[in-house]
Protein backbone atom coordinates (compact mmCIF):
# COMPACT_ATOMS: atom_id res chain seq x y z
CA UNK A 1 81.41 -32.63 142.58
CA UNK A 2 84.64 -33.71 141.56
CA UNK A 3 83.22 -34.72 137.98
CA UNK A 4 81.90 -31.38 137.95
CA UNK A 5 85.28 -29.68 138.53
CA UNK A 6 86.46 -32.03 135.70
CA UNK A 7 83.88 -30.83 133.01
CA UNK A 8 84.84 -27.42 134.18
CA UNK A 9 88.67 -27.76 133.27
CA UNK A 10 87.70 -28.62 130.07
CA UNK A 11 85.71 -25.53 129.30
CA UNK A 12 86.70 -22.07 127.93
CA UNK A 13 88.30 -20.16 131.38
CA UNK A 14 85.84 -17.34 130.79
CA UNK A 15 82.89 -19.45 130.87
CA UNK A 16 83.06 -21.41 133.90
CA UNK A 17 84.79 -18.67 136.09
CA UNK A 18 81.70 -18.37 138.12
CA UNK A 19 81.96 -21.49 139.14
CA UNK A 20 85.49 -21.25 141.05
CA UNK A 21 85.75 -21.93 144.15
CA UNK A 22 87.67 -18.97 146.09
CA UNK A 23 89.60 -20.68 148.65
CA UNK A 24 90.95 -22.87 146.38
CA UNK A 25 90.95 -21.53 142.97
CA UNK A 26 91.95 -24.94 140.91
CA UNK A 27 88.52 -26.35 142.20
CA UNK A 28 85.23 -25.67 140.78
CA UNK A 29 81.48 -25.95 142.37
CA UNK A 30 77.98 -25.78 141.80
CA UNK A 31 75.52 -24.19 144.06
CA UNK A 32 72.81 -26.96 142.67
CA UNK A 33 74.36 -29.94 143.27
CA UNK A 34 76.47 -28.53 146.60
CA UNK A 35 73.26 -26.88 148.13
CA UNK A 36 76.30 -23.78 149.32
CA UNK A 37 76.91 -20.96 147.85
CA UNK A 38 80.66 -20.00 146.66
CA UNK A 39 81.49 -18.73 150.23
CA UNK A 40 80.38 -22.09 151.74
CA UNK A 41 77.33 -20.95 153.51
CA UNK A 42 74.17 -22.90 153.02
CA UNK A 43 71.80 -21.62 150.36
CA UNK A 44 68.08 -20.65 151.47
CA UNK A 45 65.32 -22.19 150.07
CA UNK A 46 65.14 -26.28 148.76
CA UNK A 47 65.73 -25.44 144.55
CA UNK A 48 68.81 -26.91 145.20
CA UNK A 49 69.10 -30.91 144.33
CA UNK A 50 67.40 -33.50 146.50
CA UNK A 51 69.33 -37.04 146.86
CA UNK A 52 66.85 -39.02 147.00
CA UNK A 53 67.09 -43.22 147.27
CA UNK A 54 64.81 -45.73 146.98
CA UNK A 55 64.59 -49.31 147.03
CA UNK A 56 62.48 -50.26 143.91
CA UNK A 57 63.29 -54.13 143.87
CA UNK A 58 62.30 -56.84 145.74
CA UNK A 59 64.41 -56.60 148.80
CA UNK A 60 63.70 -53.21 150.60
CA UNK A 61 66.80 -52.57 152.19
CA UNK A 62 68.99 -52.62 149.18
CA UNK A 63 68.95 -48.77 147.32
CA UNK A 64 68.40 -49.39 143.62
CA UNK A 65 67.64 -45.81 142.32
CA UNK A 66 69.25 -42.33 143.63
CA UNK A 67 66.73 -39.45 142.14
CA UNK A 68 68.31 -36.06 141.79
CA UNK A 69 66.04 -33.53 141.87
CA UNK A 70 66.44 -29.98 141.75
CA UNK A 71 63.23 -27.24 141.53
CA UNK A 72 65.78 -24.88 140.05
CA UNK A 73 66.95 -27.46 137.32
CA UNK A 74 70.57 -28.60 136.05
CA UNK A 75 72.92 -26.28 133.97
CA UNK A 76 75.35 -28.23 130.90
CA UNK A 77 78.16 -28.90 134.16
CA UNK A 78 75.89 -30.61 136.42
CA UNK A 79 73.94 -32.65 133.57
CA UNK A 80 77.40 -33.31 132.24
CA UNK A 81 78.86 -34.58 136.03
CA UNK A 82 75.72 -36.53 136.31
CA UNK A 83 75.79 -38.28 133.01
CA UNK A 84 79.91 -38.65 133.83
CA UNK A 85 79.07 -40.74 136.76
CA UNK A 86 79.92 -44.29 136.41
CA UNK A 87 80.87 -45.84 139.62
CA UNK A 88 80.39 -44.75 143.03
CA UNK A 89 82.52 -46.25 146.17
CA UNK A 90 79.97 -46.55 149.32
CA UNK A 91 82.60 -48.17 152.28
CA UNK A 92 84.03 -51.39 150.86
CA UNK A 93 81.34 -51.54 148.37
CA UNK A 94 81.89 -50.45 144.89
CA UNK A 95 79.05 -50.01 143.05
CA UNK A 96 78.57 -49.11 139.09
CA UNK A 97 75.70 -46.98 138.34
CA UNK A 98 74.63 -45.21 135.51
CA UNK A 99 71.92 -42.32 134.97
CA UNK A 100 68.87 -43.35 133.54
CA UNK A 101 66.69 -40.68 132.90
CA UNK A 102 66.87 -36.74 132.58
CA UNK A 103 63.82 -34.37 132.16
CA UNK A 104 60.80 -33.07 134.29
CA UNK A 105 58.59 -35.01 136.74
CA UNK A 106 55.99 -35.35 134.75
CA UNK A 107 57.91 -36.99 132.46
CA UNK A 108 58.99 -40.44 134.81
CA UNK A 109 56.33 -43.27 136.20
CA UNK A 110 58.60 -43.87 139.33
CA UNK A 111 56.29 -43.82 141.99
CA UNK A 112 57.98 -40.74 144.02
CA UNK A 113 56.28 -38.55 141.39
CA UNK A 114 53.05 -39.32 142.15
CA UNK A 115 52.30 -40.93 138.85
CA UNK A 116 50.86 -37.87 135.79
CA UNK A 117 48.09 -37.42 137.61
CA UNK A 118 49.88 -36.68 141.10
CA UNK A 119 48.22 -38.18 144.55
CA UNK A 120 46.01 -36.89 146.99
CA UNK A 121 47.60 -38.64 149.68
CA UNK A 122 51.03 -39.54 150.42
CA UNK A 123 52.90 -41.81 153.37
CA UNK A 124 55.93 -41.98 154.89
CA UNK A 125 58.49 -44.21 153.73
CA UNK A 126 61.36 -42.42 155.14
CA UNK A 127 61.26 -40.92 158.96
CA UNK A 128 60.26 -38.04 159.27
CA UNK A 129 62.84 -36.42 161.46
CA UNK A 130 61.81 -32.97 163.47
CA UNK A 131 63.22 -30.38 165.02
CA UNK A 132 65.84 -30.68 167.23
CA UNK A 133 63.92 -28.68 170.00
CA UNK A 134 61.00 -30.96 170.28
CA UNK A 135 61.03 -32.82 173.98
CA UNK A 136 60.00 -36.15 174.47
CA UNK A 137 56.64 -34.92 176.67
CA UNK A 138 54.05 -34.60 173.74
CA UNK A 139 56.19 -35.49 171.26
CA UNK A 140 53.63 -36.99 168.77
CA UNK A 141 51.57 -33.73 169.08
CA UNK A 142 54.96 -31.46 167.64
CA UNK A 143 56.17 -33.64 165.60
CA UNK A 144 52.62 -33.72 163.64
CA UNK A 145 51.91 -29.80 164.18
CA UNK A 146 56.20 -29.11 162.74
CA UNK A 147 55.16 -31.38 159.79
CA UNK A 148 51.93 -29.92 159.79
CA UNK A 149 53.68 -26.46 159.54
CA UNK A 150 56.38 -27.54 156.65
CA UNK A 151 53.31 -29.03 154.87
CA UNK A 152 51.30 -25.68 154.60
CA UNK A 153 54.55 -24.04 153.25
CA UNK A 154 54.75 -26.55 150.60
CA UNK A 155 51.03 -26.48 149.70
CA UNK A 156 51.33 -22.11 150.11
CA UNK A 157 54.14 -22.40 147.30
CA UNK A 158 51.99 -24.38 145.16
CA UNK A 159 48.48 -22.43 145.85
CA UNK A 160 47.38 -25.49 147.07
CA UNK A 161 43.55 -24.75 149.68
CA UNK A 162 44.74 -26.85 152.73
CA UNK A 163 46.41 -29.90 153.97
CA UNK A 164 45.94 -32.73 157.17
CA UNK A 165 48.45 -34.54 158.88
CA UNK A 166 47.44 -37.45 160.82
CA UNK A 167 50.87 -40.01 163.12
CA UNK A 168 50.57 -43.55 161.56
CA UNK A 169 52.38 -46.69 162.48
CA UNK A 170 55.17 -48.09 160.14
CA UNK A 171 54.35 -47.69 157.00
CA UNK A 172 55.81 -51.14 156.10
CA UNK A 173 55.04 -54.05 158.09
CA UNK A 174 58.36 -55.42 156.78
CA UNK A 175 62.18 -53.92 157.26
CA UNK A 176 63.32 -51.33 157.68
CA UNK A 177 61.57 -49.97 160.54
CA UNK A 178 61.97 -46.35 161.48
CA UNK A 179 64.74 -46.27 163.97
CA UNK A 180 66.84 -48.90 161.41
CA UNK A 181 67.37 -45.93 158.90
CA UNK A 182 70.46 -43.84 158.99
CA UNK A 183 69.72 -40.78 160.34
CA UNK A 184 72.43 -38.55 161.24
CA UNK A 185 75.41 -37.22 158.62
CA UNK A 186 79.05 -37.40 158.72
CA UNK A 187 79.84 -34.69 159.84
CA UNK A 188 80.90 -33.24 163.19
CA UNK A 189 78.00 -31.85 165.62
CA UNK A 190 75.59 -33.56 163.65
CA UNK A 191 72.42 -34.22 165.72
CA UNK A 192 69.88 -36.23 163.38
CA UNK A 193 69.88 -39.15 165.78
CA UNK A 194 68.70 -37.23 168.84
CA UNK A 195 66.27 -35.62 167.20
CA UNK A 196 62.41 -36.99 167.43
CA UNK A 197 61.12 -39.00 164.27
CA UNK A 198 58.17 -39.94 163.60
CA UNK A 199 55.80 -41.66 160.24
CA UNK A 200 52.85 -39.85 158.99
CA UNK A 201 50.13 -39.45 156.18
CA UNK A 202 49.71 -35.90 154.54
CA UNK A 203 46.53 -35.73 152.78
CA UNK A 204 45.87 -32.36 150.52
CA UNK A 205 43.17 -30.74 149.01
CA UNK A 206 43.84 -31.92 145.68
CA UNK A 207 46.21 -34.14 143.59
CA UNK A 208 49.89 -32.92 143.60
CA UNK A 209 53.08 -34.28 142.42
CA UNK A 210 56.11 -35.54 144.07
CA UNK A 211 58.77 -35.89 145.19
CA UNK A 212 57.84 -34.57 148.37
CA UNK A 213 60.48 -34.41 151.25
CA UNK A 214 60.27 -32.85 154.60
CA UNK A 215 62.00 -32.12 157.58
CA UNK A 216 65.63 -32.52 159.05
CA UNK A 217 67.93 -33.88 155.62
CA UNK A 218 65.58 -33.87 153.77
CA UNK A 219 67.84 -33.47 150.76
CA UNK A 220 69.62 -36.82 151.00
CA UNK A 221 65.99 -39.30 151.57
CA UNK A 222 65.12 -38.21 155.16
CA UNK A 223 60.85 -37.47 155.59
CA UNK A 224 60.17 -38.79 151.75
CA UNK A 225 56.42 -39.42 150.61
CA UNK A 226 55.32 -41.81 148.72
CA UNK A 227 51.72 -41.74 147.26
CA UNK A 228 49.58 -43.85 148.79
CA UNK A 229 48.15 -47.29 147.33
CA UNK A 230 44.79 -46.98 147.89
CA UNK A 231 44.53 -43.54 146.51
CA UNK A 232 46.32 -44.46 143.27
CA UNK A 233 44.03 -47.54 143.40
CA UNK A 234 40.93 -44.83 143.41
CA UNK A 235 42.13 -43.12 140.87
């Protein structure tokens, strides 16, 4: 964000003036990358941009790609605060990064796509984390029909026939294991880690592309999908 408001002091006044933020008119924001609209207030829908990491090396606890994805695409200020980006402070750790790729789906191989031909089924390799009403009697059985429920929204969006949801254990049989992932945000009155979570395979009707993220945060890497092995092996 703050590269953002950079690239927007640069430009013409008239030009980025939609982009001010009103309680602090020196400051600049964007409704894609913030996922809030001017006034603050959280923006219905998801076309705003996913954060998604993944660990695409050998060891998988250590991030190596961040995918920023957003349905309702990047404008010139958020390409521009994206390609800007050079080093990002995480605690003590200062890390230099660097953006890699820009475009469509369809235009990476990284695996949260779904590959060009998308998947048919796809696993957990995030949590899934559900809603924050769910008890612990039953749980498995809400948790799969709340999923169930987000799923047929996705698929309705994308004219998809149908979709199954079926619990599975850890994806992984190495770390991290469910209940090791961060699940709750800075923030105060943040619930995410007393909230029921859960790992799960979606199978749909027909092939479909990633990424696919459901559920509680699911815009920073919470309930992420990845295509499953032995379907890409079928394929």
């Amino acid at each position: 964000m703050s590269r953002f408001t950079g690239w927007c002091r640069r430009q013409a006044e008239a030009a980025v003036e939609r982009f001010r933020r009103p309680d602090k008119p020196d400051y600049f924001a964007s409704r894609i990358l913030a996922g809030k609209d001017m006034a603050g207030h959280h923006l219905a829908g998801h076309g705003h941009a996913h954060y998604l990491p993944t660990a695409e090396g050998d060891d998988p606890r250590r991030i190596t790609h961040v995918t920023v994805y957003a349905p309702d695409g990047f404008d010139n200020g958020e390409t521009a605060a994206l390609t800007g980006l050079r080093r990002l402070e995480v605690g003590v750790l200062k890390l230099q990064c660097q953006l890699i790729g820009l475009g469509k789906p369809s235009d990476f191989r990284a695996k949260l796509f779904g590959g060009p031909a998308g998947s048919t089924v796809w696993v957990s390799a995030t949590p899934y984390i559900g809603p924050a009403h769910v008890g612990r009697l039953a749980k498995e059985r809400y948790l799969r029909k709340a999923l169930r429920r987000e799923a047929r929204r996705w698929v309705a969006q994308r004219q998809l026939d149908g979709v199954e949801v079926e619990a599975v254990e850890a994806v992984a049989a190495v770390p991290p294991r469910p209940l090791e992932f961060r699940r709750g945000r800075s923030r105060a009155g943040d619930d995410g880690y007393r909230r029921p979570l859960g790992t799960f395979r979606v199978t749909f009707s027909a092939p479909v592309e990633g990424p696919l993220a459901l559920g509680y945060s699911s815009h920073f890497g919470l309930g992420l999908f990845l295509p499953c092995a032995a379907d890409a092996v079928d394929k």
